[in-house]
N, C-alpha and C. Protein backbone atom coordinates (compact mmCIF):
# COMPACT_ATOMS: atom_id res chain seq x y z
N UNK A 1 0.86 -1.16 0.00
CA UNK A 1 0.00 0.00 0.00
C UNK A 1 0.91 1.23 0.00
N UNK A 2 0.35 1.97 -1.15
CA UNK A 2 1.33 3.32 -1.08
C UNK A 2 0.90 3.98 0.21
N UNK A 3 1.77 5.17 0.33
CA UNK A 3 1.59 6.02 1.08
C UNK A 3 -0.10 7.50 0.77
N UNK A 4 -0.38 7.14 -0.43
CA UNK A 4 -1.13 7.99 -1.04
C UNK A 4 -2.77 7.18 -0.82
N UNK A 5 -2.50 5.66 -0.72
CA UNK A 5 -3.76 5.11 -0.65
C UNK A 5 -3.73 4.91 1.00
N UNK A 6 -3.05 4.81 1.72
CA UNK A 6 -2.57 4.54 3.40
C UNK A 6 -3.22 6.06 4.03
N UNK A 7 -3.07 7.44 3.32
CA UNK A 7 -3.89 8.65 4.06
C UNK A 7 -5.57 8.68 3.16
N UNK A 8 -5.49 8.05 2.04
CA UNK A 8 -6.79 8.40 1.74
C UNK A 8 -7.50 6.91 2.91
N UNK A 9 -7.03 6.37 2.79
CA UNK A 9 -8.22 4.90 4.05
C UNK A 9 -7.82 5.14 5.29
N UNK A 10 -6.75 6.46 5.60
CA UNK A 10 -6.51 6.70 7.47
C UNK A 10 -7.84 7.76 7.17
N UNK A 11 -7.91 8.46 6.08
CA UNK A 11 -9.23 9.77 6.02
C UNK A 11 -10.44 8.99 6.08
N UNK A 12 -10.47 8.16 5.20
CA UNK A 12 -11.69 7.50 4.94
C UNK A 12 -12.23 6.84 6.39
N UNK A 13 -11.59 6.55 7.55
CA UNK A 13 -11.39 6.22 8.69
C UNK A 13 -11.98 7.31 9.80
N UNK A 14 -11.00 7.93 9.96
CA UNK A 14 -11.12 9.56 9.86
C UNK A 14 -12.61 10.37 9.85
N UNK A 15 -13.38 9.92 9.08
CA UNK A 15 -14.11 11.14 8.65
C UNK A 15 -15.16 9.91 8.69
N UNK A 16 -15.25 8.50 8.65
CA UNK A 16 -16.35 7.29 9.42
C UNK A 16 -16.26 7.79 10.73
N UNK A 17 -15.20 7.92 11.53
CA UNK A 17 -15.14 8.47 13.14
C UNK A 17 -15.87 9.67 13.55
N UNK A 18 -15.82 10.64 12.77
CA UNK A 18 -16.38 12.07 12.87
C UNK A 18 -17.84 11.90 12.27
N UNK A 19 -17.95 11.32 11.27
CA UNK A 19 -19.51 11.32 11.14
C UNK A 19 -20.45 10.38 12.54
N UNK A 20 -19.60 9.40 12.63
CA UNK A 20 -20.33 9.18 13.82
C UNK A 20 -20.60 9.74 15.09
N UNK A 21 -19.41 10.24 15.63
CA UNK A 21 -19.65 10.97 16.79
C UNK A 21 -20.83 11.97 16.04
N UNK A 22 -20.78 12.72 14.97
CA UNK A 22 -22.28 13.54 15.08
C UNK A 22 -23.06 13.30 14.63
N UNK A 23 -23.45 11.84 14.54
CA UNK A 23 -24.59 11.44 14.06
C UNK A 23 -25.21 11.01 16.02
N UNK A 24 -24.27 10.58 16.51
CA UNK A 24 -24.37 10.27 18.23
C UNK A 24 -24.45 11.54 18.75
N UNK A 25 -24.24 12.83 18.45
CA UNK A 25 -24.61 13.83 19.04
C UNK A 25 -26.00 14.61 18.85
N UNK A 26 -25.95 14.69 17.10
CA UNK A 26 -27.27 14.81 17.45
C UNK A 26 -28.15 14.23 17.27
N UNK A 27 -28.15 13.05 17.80
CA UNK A 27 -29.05 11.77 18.38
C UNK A 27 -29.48 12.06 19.98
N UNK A 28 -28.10 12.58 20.15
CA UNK A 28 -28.52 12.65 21.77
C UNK A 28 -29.28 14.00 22.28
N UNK A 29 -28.92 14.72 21.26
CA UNK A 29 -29.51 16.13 21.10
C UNK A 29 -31.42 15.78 21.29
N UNK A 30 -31.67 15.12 20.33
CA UNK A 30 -32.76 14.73 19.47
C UNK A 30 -33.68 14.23 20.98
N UNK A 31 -32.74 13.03 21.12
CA UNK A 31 -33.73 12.34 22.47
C UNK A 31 -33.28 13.06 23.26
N UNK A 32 -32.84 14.00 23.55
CA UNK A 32 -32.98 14.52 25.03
C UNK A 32 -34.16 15.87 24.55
N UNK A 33 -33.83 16.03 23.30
CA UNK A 33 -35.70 17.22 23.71
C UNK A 33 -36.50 16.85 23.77
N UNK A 34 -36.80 15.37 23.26
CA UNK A 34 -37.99 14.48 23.18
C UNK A 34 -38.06 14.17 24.53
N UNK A 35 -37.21 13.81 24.63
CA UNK A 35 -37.39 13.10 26.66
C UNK A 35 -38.18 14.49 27.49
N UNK A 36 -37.66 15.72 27.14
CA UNK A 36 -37.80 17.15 27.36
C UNK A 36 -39.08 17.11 27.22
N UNK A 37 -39.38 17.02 26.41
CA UNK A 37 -40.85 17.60 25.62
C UNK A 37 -42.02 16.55 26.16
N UNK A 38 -41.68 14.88 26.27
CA UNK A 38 -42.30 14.41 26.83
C UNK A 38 -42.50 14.34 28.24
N UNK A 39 -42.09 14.84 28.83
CA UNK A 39 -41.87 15.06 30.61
C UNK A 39 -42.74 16.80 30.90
N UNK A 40 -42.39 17.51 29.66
CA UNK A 40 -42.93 18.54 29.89
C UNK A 40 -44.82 18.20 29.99
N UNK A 41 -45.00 17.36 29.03
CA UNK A 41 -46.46 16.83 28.45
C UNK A 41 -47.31 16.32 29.25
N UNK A 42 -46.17 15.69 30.30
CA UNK A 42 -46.67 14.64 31.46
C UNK A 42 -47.17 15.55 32.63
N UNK A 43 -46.11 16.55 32.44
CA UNK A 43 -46.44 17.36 33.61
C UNK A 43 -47.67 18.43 33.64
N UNK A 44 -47.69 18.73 32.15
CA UNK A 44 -48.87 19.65 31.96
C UNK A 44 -50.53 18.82 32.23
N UNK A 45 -50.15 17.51 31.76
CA UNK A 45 -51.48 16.54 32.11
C UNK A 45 -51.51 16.36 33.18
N UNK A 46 -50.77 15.98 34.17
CA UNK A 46 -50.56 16.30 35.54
C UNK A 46 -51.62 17.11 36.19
N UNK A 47 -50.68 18.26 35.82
CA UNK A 47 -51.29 19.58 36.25
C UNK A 47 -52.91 19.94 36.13
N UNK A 48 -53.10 19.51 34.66
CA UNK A 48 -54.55 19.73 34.46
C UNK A 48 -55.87 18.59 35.12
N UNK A 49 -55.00 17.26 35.06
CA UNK A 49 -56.02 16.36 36.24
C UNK A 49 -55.83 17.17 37.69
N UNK A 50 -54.91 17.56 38.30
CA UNK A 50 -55.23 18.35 39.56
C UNK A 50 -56.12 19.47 39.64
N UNK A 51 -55.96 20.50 38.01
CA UNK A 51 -56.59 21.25 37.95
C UNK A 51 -58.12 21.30 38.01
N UNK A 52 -58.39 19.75 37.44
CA UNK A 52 -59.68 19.17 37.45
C UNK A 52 -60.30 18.98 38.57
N UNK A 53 -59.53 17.94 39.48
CA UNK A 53 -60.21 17.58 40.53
C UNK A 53 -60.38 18.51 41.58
N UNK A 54 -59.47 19.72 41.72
CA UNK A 54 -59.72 20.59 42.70
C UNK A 54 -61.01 21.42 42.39
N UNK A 55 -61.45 21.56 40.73
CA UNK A 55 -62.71 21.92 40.37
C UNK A 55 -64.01 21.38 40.81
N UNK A 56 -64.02 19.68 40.52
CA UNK A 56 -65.00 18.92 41.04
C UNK A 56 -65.16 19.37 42.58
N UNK A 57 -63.97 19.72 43.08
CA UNK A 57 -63.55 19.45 44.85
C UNK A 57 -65.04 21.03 44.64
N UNK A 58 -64.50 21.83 44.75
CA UNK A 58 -64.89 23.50 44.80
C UNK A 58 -66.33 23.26 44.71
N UNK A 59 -66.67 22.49 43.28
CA UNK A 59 -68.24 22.56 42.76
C UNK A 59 -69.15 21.69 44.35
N UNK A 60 -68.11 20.81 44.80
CA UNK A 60 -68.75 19.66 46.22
C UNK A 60 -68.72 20.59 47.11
N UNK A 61 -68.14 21.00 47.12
CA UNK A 61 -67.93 21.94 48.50
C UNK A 61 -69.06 22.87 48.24
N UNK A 62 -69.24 23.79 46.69
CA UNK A 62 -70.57 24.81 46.95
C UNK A 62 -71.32 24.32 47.47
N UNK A 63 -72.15 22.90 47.12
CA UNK A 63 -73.08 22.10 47.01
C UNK A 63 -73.47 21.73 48.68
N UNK A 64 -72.59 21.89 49.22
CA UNK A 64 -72.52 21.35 50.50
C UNK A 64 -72.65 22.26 51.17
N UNK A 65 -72.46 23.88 50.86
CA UNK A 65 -72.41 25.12 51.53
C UNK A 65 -73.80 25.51 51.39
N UNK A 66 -74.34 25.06 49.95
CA UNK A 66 -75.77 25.28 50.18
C UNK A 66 -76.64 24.17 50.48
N UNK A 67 -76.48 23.24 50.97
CA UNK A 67 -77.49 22.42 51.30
C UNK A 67 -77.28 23.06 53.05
N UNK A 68 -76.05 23.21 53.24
CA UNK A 68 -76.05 23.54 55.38
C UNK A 68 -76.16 24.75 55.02
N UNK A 69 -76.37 25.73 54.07
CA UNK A 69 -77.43 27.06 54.28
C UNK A 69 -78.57 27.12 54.29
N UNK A 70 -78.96 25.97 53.18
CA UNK A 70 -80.58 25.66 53.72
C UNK A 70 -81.37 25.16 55.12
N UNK A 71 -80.35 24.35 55.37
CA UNK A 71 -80.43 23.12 56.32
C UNK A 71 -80.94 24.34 57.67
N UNK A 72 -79.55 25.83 57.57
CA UNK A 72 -79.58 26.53 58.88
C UNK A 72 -80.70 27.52 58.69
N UNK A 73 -80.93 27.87 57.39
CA UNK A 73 -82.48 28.61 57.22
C UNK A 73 -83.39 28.05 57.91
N UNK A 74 -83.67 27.04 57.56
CA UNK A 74 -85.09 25.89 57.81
C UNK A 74 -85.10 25.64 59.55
N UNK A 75 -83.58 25.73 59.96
CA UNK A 75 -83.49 25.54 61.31
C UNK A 75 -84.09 27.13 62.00
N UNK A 76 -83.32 27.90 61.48
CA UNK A 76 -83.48 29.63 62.18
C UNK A 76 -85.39 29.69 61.98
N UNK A 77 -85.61 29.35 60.56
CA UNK A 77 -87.22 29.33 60.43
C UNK A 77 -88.15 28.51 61.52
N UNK A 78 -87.36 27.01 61.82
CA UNK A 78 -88.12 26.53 63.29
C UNK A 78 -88.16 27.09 64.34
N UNK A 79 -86.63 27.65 64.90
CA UNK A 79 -86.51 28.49 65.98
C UNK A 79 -87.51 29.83 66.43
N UNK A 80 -87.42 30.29 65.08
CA UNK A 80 -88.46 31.47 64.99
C UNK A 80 -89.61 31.25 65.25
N UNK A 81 -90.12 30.36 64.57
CA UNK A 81 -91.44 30.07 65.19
C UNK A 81 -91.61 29.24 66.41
N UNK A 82 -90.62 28.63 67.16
CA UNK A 82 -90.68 28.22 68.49
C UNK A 82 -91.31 29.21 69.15
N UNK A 83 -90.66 30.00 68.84
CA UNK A 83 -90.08 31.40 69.87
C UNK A 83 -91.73 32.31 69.78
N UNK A 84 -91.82 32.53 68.48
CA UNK A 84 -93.57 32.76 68.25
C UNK A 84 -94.52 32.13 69.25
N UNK A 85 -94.05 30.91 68.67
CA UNK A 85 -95.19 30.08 70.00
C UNK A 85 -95.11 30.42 71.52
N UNK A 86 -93.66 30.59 72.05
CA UNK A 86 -93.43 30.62 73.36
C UNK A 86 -94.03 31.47 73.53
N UNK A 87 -93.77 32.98 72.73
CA UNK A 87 -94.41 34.03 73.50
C UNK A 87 -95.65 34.02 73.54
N UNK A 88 -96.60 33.61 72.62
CA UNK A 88 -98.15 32.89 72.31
C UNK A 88 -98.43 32.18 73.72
N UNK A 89 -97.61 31.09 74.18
CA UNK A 89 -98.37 30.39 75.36
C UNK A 89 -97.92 31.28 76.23
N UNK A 90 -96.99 32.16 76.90
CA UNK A 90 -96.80 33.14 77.86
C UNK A 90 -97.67 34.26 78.23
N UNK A 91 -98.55 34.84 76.81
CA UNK A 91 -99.43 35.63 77.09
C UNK A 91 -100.46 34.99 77.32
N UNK A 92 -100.95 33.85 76.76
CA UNK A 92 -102.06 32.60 77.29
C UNK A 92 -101.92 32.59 78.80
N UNK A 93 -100.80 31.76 79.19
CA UNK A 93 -100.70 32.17 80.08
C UNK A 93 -100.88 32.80 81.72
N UNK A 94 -100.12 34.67 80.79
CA UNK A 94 -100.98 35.71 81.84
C UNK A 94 -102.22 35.79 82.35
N UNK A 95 -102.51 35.67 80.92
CA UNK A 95 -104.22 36.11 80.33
C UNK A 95 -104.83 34.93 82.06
N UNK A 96 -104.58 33.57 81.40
CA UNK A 96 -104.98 32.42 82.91
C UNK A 96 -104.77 32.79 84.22
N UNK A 97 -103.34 33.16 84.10
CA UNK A 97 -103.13 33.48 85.80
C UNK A 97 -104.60 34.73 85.93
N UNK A 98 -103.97 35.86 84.96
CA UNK A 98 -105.41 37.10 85.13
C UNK A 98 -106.67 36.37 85.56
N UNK A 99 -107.16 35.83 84.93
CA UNK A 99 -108.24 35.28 85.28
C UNK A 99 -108.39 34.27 86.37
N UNK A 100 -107.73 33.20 86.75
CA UNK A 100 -107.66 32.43 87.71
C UNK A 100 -107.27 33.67 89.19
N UNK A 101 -106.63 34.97 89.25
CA UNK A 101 -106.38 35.91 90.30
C UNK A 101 -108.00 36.39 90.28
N UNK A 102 -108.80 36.63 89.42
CA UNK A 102 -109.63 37.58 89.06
C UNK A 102 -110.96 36.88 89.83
N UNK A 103 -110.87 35.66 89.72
CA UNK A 103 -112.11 34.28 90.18
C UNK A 103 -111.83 34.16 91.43
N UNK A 104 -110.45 33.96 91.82
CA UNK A 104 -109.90 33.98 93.30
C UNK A 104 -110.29 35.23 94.26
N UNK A 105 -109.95 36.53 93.75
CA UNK A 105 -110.58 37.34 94.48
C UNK A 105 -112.48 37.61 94.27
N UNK A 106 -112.74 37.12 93.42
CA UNK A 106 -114.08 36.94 93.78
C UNK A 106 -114.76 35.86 94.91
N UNK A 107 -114.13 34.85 94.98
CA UNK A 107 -114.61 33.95 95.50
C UNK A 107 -114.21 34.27 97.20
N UNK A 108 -113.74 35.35 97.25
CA UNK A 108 -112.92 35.66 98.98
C UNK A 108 -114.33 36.18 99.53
């Protein structure tokens, strides 16, 4: 082998070595934005199922704020009218004692 065919197959060598390393670089380039891009994807779906369920959470929770606002209406509405009544049998009541004092001093 001459010396003329010995640098063209050390090049030819040479330049198989160099194409590979950048065919391995940007390979690695390649899958690492993909790896990138898929992790980013994961995370945004992530994000948006949390985003979800804290929605469902919020909509349970209104639901629940208004059923124990009703619940304390309907209660304040019994109370109220307890309280109606009480004062109703208290003046009943007077009104009895009045009259049971009123029969008593007649009957002296």
């Amino acid at each position: 082998m001459t010396e003329g065919e010995l640098l063209k197959e050390y090049g030819n060598v040479v330049w198989v070595g160099i194409s590979n390393i950048a065919t391995a670089y940007f390979t690695f380039l390649f899958t690492k934005k993909k790896s990138d891009a898929d992790a980013a994807k994961s995370l945004a779906e992530a994000y948006q199922h949390l985003v979800s369920d804290l929605r469902d959470e919020i909509k349970e929770l209104k639901e629940k704020v208004g059923e124990y606002g009703l619940k304390l209406l309907e209660q304040e509405n019994f109370n109220k009218m307890q309280a109606d009544e009480i004062v109703k049998l208290k003046k009943k009541e007077q009104t009895l004692q009045q009259r049971i004092n009123q029969l008593e001093e007649k009957g002296k």
